[in-house]
PDB file of N, CA and C in Angstrom:
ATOM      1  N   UNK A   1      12.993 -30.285  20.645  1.00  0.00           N
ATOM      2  CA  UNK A   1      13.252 -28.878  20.445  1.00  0.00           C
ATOM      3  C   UNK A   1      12.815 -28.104  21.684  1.00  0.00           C
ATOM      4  N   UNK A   2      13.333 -27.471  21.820  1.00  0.00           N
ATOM      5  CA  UNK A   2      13.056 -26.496  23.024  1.00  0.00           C
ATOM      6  C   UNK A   2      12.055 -25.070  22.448  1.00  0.00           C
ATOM      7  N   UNK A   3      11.640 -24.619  23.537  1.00  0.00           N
ATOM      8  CA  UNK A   3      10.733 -23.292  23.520  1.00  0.00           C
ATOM      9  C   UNK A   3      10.766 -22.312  22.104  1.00  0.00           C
ATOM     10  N   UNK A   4      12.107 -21.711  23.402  1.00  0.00           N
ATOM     11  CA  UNK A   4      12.314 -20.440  22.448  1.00  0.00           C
ATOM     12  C   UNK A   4      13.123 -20.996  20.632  1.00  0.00           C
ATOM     13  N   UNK A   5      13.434 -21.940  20.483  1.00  0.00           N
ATOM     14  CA  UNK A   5      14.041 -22.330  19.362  1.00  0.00           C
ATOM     15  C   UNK A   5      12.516 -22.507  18.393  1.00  0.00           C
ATOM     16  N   UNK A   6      11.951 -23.348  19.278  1.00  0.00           N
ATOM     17  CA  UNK A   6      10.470 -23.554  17.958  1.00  0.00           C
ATOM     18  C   UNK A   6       9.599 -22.365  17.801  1.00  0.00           C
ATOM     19  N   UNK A   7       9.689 -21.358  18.858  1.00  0.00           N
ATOM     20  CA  UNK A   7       8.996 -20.280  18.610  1.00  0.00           C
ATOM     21  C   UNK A   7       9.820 -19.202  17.440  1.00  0.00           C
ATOM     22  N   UNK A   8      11.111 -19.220  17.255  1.00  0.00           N
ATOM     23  CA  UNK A   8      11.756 -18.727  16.618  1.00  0.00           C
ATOM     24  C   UNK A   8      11.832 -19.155  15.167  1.00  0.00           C
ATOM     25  N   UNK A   9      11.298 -20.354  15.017  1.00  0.00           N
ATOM     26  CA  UNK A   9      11.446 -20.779  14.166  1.00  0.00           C
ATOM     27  C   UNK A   9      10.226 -20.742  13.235  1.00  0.00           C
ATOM     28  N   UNK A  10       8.940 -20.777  14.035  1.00  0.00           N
ATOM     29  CA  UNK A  10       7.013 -20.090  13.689  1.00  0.00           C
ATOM     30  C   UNK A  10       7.268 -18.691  13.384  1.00  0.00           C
ATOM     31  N   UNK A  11       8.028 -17.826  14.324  1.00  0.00           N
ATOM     32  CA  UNK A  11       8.291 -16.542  13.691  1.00  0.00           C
ATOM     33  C   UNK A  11       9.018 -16.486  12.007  1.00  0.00           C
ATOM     34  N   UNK A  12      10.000 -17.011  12.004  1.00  0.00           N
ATOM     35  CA  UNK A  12      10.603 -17.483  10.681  1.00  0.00           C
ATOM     36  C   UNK A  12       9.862 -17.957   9.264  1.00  0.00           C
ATOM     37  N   UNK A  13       8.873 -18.662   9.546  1.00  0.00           N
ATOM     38  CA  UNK A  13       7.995 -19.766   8.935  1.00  0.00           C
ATOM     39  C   UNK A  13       6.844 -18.684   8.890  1.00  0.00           C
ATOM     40  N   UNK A  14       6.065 -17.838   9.424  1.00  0.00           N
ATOM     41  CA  UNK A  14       5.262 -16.928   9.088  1.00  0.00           C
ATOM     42  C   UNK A  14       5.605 -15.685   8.277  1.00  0.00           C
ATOM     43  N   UNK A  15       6.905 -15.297   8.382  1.00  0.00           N
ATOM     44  CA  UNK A  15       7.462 -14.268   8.539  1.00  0.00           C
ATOM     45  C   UNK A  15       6.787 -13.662   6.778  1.00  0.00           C
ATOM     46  N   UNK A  16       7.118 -14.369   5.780  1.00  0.00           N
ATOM     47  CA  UNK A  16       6.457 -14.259   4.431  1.00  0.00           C
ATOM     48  C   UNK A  16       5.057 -14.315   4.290  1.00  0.00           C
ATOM     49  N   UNK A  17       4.143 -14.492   4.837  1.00  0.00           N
ATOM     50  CA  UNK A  17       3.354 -14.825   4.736  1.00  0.00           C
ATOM     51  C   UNK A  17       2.724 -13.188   5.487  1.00  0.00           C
ATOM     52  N   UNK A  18       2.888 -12.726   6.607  1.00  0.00           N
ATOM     53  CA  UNK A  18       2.801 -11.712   7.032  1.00  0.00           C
ATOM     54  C   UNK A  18       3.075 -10.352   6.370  1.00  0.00           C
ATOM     55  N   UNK A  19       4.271 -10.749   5.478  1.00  0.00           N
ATOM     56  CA  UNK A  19       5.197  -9.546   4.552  1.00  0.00           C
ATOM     57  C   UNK A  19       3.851  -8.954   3.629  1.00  0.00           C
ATOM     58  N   UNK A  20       3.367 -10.313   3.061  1.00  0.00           N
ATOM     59  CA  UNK A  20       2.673 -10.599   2.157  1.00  0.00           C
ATOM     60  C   UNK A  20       1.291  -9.407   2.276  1.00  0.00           C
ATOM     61  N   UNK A  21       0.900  -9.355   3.634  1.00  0.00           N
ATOM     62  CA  UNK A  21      -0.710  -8.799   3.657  1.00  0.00           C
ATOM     63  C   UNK A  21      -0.227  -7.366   4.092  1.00  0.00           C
ATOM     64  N   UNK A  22       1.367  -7.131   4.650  1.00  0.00           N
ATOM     65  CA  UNK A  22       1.718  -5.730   4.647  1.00  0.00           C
ATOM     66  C   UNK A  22       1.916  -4.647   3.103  1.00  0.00           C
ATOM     67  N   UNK A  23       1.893  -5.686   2.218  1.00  0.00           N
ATOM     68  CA  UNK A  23       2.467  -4.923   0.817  1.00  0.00           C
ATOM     69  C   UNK A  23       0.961  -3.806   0.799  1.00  0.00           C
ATOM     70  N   UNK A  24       1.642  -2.894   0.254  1.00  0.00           N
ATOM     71  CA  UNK A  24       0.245  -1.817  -0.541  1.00  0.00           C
ATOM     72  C   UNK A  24      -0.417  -2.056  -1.486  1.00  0.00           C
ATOM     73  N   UNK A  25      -1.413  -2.003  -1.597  1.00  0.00           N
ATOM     74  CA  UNK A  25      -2.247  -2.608  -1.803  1.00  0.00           C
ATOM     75  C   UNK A  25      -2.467  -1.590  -3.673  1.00  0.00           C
ATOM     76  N   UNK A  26      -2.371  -1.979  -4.353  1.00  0.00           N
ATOM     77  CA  UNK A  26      -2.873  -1.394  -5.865  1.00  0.00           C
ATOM     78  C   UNK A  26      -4.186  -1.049  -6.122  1.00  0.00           C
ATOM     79  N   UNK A  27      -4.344   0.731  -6.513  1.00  0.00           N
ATOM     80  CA  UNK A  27      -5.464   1.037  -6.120  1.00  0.00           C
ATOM     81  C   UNK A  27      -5.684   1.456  -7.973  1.00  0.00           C
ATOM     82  N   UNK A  28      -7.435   0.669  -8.099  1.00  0.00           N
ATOM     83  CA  UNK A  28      -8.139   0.571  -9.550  1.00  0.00           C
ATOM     84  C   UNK A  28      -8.947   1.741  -9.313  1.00  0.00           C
ATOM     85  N   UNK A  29      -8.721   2.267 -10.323  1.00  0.00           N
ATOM     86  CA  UNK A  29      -9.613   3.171 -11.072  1.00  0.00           C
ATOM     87  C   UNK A  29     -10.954   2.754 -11.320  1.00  0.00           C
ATOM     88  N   UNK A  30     -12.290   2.808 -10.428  1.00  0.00           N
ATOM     89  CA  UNK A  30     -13.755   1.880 -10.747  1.00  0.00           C
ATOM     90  C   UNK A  30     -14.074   2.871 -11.995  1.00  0.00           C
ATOM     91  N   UNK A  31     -14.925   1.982 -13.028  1.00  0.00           N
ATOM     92  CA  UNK A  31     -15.191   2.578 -14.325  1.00  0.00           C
ATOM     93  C   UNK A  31     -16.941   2.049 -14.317  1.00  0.00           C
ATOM     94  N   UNK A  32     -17.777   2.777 -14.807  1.00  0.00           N
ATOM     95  CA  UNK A  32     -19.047   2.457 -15.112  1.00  0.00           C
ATOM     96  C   UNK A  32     -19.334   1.289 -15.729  1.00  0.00           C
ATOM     97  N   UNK A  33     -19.845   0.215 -15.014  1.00  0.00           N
ATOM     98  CA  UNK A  33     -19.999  -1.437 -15.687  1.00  0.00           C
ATOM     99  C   UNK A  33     -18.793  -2.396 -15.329  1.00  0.00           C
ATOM    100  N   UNK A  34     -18.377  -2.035 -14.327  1.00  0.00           N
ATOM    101  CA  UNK A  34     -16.929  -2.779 -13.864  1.00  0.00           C
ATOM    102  C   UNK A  34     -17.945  -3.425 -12.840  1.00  0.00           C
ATOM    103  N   UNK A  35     -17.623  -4.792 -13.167  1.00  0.00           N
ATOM    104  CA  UNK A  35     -18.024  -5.877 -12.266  1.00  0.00           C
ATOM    105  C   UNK A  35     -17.038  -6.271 -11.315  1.00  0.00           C
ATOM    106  N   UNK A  36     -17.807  -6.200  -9.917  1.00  0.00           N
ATOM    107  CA  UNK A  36     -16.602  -5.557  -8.826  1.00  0.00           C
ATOM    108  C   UNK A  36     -16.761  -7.120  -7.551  1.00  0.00           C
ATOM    109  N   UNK A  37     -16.252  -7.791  -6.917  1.00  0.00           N
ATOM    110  CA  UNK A  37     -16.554  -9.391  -6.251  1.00  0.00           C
ATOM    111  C   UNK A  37     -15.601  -9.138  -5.143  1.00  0.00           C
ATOM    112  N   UNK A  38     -17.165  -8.118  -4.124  1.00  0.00           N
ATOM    113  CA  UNK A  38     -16.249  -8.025  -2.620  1.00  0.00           C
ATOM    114  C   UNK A  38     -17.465  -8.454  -1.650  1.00  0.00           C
ATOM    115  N   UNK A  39     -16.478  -9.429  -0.918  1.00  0.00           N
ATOM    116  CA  UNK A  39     -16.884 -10.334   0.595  1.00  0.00           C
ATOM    117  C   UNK A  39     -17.212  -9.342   1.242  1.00  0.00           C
ATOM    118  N   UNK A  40     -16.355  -8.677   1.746  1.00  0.00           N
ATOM    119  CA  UNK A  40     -16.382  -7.575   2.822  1.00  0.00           C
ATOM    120  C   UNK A  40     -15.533  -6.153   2.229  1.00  0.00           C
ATOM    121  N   UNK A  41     -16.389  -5.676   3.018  1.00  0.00           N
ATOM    122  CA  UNK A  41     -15.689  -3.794   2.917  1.00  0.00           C
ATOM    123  C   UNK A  41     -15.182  -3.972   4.160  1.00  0.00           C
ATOM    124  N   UNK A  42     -14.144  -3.465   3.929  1.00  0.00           N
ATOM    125  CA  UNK A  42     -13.356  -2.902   5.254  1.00  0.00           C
ATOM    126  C   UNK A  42     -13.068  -1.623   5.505  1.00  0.00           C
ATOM    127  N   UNK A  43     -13.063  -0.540   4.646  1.00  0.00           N
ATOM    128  CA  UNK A  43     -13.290   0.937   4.943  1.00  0.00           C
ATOM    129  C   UNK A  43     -13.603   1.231   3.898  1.00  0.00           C
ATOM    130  N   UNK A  44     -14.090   2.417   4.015  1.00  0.00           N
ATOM    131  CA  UNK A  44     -14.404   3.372   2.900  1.00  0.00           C
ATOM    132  C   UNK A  44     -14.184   4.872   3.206  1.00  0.00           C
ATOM    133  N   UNK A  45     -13.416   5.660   2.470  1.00  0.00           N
ATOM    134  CA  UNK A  45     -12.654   7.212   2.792  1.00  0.00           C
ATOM    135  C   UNK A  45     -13.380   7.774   1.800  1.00  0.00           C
ATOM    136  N   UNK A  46     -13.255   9.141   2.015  1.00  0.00           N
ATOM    137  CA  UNK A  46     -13.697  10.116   1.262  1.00  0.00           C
ATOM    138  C   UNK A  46     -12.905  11.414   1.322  1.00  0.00           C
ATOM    139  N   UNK A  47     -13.047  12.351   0.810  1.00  0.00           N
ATOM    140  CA  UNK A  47     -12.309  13.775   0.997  1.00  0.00           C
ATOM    141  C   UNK A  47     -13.065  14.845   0.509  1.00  0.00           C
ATOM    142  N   UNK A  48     -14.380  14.996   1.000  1.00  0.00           N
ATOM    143  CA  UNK A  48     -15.129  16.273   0.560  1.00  0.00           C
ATOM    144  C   UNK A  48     -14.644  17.336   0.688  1.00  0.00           C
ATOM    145  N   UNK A  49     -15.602  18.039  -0.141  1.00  0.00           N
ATOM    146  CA  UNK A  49     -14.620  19.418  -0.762  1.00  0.00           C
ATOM    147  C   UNK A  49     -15.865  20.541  -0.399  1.00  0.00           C
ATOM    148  N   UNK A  50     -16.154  21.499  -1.075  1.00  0.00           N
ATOM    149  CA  UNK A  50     -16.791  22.307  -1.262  1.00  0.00           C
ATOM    150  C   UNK A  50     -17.980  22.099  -2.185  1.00  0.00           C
ATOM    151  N   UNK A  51     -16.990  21.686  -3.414  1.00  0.00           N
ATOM    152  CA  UNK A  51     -17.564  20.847  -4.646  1.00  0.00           C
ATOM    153  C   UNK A  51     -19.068  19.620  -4.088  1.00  0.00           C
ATOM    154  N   UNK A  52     -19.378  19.321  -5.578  1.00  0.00           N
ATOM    155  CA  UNK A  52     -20.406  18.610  -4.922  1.00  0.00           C
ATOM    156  C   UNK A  52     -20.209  17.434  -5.353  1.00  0.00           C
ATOM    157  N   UNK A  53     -18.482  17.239  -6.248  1.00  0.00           N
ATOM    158  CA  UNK A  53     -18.261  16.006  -6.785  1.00  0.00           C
ATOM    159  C   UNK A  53     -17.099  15.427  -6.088  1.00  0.00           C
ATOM    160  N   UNK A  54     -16.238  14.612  -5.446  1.00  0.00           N
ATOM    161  CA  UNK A  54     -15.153  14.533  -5.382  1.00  0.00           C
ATOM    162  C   UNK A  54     -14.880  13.013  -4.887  1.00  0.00           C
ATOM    163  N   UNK A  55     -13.540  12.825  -4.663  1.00  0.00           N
ATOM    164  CA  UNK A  55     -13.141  11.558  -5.128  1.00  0.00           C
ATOM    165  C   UNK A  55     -13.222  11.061  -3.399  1.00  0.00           C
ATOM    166  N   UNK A  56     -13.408   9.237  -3.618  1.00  0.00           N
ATOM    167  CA  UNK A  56     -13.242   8.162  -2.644  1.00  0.00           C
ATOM    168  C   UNK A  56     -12.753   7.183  -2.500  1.00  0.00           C
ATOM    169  N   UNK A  57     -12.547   6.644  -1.589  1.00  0.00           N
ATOM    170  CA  UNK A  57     -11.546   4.931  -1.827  1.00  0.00           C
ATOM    171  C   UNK A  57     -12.450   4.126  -1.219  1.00  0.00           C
ATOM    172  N   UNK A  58     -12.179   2.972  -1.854  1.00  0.00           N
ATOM    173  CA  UNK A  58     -13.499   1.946  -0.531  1.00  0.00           C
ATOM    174  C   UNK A  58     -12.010   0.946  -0.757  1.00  0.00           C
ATOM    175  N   UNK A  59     -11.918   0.519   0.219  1.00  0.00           N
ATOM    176  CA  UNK A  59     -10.673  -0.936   0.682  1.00  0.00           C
ATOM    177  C   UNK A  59     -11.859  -2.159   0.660  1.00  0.00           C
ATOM    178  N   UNK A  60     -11.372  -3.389   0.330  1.00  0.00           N
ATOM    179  CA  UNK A  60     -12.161  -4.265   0.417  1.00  0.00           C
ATOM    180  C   UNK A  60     -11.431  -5.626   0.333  1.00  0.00           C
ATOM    181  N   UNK A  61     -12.296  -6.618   0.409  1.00  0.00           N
ATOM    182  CA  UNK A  61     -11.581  -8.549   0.323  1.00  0.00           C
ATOM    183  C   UNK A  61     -11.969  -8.774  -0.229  1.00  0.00           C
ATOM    184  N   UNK A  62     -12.177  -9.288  -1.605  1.00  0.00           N
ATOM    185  CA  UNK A  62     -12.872 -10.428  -2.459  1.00  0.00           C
ATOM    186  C   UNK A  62     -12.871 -11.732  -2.006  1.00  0.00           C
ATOM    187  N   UNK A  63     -13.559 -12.917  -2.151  1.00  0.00           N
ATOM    188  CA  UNK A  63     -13.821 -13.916  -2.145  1.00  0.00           C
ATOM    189  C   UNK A  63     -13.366 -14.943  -2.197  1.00  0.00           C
ATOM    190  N   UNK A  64     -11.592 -14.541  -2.657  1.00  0.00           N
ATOM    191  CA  UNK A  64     -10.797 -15.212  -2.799  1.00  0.00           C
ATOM    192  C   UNK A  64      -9.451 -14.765  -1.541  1.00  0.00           C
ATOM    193  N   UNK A  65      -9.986 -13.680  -0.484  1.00  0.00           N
ATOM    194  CA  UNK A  65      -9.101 -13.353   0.068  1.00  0.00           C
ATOM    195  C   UNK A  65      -8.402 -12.209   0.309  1.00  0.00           C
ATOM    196  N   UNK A  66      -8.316 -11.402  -0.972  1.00  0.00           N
ATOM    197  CA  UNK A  66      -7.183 -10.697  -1.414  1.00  0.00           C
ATOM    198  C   UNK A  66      -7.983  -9.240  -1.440  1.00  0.00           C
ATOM    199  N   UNK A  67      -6.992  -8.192  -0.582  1.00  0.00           N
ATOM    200  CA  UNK A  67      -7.567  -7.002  -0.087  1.00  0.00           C
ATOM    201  C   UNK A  67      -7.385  -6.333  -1.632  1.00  0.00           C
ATOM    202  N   UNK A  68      -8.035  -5.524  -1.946  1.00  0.00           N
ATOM    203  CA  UNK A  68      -8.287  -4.291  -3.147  1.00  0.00           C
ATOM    204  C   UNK A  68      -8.315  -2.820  -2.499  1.00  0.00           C
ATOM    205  N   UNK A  69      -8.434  -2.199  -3.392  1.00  0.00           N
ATOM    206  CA  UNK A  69      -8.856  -1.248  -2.755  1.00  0.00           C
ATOM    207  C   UNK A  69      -9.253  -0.765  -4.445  1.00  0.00           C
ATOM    208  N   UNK A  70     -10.426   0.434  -4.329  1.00  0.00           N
ATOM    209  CA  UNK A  70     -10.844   0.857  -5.350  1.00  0.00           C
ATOM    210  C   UNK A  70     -11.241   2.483  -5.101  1.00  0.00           C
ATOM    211  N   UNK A  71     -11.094   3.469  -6.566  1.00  0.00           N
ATOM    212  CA  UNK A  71     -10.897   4.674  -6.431  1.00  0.00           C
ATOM    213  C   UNK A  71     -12.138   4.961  -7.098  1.00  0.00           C
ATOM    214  N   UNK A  72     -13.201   5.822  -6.884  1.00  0.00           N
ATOM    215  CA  UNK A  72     -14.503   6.412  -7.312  1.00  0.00           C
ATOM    216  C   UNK A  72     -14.851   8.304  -6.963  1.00  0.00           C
ATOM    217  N   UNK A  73     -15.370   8.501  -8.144  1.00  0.00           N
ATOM    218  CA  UNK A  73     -16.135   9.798  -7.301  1.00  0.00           C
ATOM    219  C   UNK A  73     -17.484   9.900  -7.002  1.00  0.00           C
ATOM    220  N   UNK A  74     -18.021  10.037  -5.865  1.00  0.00           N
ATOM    221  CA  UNK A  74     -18.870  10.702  -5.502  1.00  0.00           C
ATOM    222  C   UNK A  74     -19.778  11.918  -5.924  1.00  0.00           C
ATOM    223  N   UNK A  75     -20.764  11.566  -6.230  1.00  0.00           N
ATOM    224  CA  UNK A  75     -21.551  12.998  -6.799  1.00  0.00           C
ATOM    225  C   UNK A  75     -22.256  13.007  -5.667  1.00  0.00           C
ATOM    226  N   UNK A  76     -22.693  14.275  -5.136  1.00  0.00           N
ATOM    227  CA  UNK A  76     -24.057  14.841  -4.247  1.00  0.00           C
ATOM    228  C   UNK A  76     -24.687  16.010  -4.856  1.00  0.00           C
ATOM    229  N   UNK A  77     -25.164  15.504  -5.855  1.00  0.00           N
ATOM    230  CA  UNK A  77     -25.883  17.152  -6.984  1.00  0.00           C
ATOM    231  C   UNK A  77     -27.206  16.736  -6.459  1.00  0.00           C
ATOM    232  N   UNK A  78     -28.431  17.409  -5.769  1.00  0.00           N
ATOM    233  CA  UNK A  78     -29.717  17.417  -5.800  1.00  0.00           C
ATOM    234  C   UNK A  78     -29.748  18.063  -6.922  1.00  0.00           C
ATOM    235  N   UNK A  79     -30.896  17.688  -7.448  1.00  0.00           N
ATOM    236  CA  UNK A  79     -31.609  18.122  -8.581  1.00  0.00           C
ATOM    237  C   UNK A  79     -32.744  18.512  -8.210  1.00  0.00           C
ATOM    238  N   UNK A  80     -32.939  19.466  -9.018  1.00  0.00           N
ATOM    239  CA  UNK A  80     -34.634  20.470  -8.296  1.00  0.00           C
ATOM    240  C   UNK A  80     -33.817  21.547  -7.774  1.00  0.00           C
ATOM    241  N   UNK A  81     -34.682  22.278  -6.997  1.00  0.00           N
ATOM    242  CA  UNK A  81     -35.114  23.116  -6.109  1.00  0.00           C
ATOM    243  C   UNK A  81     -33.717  22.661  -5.007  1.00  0.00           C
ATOM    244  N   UNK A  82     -33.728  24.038  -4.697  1.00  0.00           N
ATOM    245  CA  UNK A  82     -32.799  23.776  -2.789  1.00  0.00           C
ATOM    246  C   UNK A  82     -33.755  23.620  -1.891  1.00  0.00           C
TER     247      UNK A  82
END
């Protein structure tokens, strides 16, 4: 086989496999007592407000590979005194 034929053909032969880690990713609703099995964080977003509650995403890999991503809110209420 020549060069450009076998390289064309690794492009071909990856090509699904690549599709695969481009799909969007399905984002869970985290619930209080949700047992959660992440390797690594890979980001974590936020969108503060004014408010002292508001919502975040953390992206992540579980253990098996497979990116997540998960939806939470954030509280920053001190309690007490300012």
């Amino acid at each position: 086989m020549n060069r450009p034929f076998s390289f064309v053909m690794l492009v071909l032969a990856t090509s699904p496999a690549l599709a695969a880690n481009s799909q969007p990713v399905a984002e869970t609703q985290y619930q209080y007592g949700m047992q959660l099995d992440i390797a690594e964080v890979v980001s974590i977003t936020s969108t503060p407000t004014e408010d002292e509650v508001y919502p975040a995403t953390m992206e992540y890999i579980d253990h098996q590979g497979q990116s997540n991503r998960l939806a939470y809110i954030v509280t920053d209420i001190s309690w007490g005194g300012q």
